[in-house]
Protein backbone atom coordinates (compact mmCIF):
# COMPACT_ATOMS: atom_id res chain seq x y z
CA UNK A 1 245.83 160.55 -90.03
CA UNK A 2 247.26 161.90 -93.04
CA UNK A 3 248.28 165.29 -92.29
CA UNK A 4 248.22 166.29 -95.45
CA UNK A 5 244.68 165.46 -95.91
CA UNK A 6 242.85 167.24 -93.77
CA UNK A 7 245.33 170.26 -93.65
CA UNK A 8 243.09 172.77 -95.56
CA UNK A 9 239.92 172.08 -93.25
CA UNK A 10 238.22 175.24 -92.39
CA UNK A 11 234.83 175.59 -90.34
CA UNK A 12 232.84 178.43 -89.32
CA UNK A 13 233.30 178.15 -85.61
CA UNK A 14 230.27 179.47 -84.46
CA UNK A 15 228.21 176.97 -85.64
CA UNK A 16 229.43 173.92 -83.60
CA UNK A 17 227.87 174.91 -80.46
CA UNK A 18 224.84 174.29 -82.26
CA UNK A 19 225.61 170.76 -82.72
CA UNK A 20 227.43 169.73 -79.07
CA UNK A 21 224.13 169.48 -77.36
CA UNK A 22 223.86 166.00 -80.05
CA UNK A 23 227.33 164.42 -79.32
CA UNK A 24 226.84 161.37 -77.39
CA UNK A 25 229.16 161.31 -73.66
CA UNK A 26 231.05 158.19 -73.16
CA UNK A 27 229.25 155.69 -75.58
CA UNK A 28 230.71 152.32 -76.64
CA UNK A 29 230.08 153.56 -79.90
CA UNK A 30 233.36 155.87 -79.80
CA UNK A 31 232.82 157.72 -83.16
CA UNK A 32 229.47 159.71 -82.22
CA UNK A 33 231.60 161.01 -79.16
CA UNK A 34 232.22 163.19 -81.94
CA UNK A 35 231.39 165.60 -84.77
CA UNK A 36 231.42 164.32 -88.15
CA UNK A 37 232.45 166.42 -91.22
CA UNK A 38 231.30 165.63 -94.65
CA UNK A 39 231.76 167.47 -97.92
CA UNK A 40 228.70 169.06 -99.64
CA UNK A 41 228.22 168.94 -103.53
CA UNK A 42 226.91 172.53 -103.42
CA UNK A 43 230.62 173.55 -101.63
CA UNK A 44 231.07 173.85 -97.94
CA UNK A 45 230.44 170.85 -95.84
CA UNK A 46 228.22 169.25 -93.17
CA UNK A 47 228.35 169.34 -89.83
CA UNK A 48 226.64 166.54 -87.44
CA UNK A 49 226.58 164.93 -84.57
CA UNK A 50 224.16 162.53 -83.06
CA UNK A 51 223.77 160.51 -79.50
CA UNK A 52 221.73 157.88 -81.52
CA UNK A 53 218.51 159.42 -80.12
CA UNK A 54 219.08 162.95 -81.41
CA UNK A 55 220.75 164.16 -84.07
CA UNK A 56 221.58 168.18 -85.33
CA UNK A 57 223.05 168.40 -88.82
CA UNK A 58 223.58 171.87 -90.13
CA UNK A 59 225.47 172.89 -93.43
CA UNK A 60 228.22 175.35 -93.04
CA UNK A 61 228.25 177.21 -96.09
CA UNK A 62 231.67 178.92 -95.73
CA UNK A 63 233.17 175.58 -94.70
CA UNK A 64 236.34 174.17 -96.86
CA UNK A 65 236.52 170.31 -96.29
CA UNK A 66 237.95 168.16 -98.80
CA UNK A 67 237.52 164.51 -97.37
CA UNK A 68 234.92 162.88 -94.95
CA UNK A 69 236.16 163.55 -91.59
CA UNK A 70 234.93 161.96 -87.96
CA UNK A 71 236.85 164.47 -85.08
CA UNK A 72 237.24 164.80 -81.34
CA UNK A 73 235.81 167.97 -80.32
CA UNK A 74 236.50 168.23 -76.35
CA UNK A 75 234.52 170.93 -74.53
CA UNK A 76 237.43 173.58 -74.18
CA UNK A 77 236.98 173.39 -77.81
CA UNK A 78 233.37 173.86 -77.40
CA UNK A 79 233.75 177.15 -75.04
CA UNK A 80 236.47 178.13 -77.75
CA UNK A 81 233.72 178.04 -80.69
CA UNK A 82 231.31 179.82 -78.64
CA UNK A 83 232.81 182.49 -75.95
CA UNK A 84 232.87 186.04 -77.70
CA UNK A 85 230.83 185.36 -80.43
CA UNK A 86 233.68 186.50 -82.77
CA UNK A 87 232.57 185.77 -86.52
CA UNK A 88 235.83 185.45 -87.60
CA UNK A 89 236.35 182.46 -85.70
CA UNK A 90 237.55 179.61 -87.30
CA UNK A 91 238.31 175.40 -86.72
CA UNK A 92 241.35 174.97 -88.62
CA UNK A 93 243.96 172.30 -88.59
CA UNK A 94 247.29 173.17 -87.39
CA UNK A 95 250.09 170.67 -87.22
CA UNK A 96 247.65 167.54 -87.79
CA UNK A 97 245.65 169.37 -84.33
CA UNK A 98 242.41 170.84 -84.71
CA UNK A 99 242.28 174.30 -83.05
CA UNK A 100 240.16 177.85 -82.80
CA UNK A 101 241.89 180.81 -84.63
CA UNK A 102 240.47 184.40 -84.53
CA UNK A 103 241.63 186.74 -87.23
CA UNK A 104 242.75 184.23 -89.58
CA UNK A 105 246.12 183.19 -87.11
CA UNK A 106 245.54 184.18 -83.89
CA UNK A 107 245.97 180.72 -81.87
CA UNK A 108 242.60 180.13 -79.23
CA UNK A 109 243.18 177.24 -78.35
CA UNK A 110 244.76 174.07 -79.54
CA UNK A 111 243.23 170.41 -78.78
CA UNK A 112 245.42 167.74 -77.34
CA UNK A 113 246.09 164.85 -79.53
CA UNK A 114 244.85 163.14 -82.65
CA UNK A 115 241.62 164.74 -83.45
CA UNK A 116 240.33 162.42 -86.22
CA UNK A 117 238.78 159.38 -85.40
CA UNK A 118 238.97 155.71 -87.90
CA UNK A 119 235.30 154.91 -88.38
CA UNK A 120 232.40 154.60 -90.29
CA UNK A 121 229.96 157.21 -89.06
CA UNK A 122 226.05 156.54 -89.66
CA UNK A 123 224.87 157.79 -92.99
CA UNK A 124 222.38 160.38 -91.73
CA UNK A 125 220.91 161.16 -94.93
CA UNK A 126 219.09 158.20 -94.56
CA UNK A 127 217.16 159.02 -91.57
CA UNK A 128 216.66 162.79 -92.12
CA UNK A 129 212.92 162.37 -93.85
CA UNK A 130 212.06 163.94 -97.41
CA UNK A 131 210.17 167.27 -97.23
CA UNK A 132 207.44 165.86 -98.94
CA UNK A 133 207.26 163.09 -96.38
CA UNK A 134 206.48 165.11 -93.69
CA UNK A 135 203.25 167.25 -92.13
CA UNK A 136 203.27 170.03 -89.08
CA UNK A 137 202.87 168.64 -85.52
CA UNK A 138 204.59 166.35 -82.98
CA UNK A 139 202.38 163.31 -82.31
CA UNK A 140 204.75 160.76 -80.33
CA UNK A 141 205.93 160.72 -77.26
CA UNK A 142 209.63 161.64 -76.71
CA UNK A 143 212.17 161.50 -73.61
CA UNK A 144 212.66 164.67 -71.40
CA UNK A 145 216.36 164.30 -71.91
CA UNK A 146 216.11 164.42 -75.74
CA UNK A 147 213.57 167.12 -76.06
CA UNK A 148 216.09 169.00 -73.25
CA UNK A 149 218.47 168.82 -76.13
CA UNK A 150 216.87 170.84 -78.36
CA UNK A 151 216.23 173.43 -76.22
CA UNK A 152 220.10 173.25 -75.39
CA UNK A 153 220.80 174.15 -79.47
CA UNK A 154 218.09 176.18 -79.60
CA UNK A 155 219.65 178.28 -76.66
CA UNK A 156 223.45 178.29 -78.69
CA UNK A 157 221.76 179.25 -81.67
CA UNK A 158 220.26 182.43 -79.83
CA UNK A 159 223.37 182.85 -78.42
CA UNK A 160 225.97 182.57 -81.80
CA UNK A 161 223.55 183.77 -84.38
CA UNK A 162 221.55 186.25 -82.75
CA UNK A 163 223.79 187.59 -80.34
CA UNK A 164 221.63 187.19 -77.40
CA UNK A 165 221.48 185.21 -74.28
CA UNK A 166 217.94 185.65 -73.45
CA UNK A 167 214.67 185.62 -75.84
CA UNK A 168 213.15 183.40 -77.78
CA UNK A 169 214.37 181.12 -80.73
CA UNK A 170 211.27 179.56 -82.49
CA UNK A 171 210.96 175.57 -82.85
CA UNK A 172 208.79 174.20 -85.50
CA UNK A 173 208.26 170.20 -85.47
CA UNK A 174 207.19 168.31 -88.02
CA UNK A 175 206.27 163.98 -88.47
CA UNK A 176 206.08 161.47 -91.17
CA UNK A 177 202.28 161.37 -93.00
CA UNK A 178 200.58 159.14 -91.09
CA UNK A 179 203.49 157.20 -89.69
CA UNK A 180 202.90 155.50 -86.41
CA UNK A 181 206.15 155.71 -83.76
CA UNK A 182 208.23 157.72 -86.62
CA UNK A 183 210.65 160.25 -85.71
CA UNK A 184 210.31 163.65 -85.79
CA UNK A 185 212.09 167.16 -87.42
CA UNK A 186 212.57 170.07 -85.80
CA UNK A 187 213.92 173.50 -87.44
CA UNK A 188 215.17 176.79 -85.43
CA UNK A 189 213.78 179.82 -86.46
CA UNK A 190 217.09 181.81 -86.65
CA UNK A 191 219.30 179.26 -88.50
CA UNK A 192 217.79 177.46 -91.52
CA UNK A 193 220.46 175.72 -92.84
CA UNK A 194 220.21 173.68 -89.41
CA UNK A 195 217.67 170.24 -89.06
CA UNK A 196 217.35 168.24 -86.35
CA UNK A 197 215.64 164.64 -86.15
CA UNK A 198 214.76 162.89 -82.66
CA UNK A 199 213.49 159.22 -82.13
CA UNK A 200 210.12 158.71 -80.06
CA UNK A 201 210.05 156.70 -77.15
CA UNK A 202 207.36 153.86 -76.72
CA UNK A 203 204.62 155.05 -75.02
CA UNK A 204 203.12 152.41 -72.91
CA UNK A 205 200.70 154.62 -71.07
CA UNK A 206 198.56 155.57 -74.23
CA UNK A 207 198.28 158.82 -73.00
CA UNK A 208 195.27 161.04 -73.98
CA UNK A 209 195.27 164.26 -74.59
CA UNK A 210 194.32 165.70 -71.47
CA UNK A 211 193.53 164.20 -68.37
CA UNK A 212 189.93 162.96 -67.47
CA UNK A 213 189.63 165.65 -64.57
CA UNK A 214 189.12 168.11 -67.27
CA UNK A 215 185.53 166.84 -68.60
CA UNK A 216 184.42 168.55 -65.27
CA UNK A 217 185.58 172.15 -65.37
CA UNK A 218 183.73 174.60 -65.78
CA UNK A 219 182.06 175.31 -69.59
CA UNK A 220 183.24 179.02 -69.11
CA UNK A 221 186.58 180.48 -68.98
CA UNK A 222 186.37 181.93 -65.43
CA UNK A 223 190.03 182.92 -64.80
CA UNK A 224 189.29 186.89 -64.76
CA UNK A 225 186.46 186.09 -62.11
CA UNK A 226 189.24 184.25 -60.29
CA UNK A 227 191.84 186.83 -60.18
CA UNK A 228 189.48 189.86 -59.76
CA UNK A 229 190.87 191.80 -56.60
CA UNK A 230 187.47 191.91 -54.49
CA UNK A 231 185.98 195.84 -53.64
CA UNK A 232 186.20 196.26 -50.33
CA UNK A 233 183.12 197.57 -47.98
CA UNK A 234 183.73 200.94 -46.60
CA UNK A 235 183.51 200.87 -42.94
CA UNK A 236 181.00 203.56 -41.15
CA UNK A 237 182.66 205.69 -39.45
CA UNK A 238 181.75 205.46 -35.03
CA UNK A 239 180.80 208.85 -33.50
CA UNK A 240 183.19 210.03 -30.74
């Protein structure tokens, strides 16, 4: 890598956690065990990262990146982006490294080695579905790992943007118009400039909607019947 080339890149560091939960662990496909970095027309850049079954893209707005970049981003790097939820916070380069710096220069921590990474890195855009392509709900089926994803970024985004550890962060999910086996968006509540897109799984149990055991309960909603603490029978008291 160029030094030169990358020497100006800035990211707002708070946002990253967002995206680890979507970098892929030890695939043969080396470059998405990483982030990729991608200047936007509007200024600032894009952040993504995707396992090949997930993927979270979200547009840092205060982001200076002049060229495409695919990096390493280890997971002291990930604590470093996320532990004190400092605003000021920043991914810089220093000395062709990438590092965390708090107020501007203060040094974080410093990754080991050559960060960037020589490859082509899929062209998300492409599977990121128009807004007018798309309709409310969540019709597929999808693996428990991937949908445990979301609620991993979900979780950092609670965490970084609303400064909270516990509560809830809404999820809204949305398909392609009538579609069959497309994937699926998904939006947090508390950061719109972040998508997310996962890919359904085949489901070869054809699944209804609820399981035939149901067409016998009960007509009536008897759960308060159920729970009601019974009155108990005074006993008579026995002459001495």
């Amino acid at each position: 890598m160029s030094e030169n080339k990358h020497a100006n890149l800035s990211l707002t560091a708070k946002l990253l956690p967002i995206i680890a939960p979507f970098i892929a662990k030890a695939d043969i496909r080396y470059y998405l065990n990483a982030i990729n970095v991608r200047p936007h027309k509007d200024g600032g850049a894009v952040i993504c990262a995707t396992n090949g079954h997930a993927l979270g893209a979200i547009y840092d707005r205060d982001a200076v990146c002049e060229h495409e970049v695919i990096l390493r981003f280890d997971g002291r790097m990930q604590q470093a982006c996320a532990a004190g939820l400092a605003d000021d916070r920043r991914v810089v380069m220093i000395g062709g490294r990438l590092a965390v710096v708090e107020n501007g220069d203060s040094d974080v921590y410093i990754q080991p080695g050559r960060p960037d990474i020589e490859a082509l890195y899929p062209r998300y855009e492409r599977v990121i579905p128009k807004l007018d392509e798309l309709l409310p709900g969540l019709p597929e089926m999808f693996g428990a790992p991937i949908v445990a994803l979301v609620h991993k970024a979900a979780a950092a985004a609670g965490k970084v943007l609303l400064k909270r550890t516990h509560g809830s962060v809404g999820l809204t999910f949305f398909s392609k118009k009538d579609v069959v086996g497309s994937s699926a968006v998904f939006r947090l509540s508390c950061a719109p400039d972040f998508v997310g897109v996962l890919m359904p799984m085949r489901d070869d149990n054809g699944l209804p909607a609820v399981p035939a055991w149901t067409a016998t309960l009960p007509a009536e909603d008897d759960l308060a019947a159920m729970t009601k603490t019974a009155v108990s029978t005074p006993v008579a008291e026995v002459p001495a």
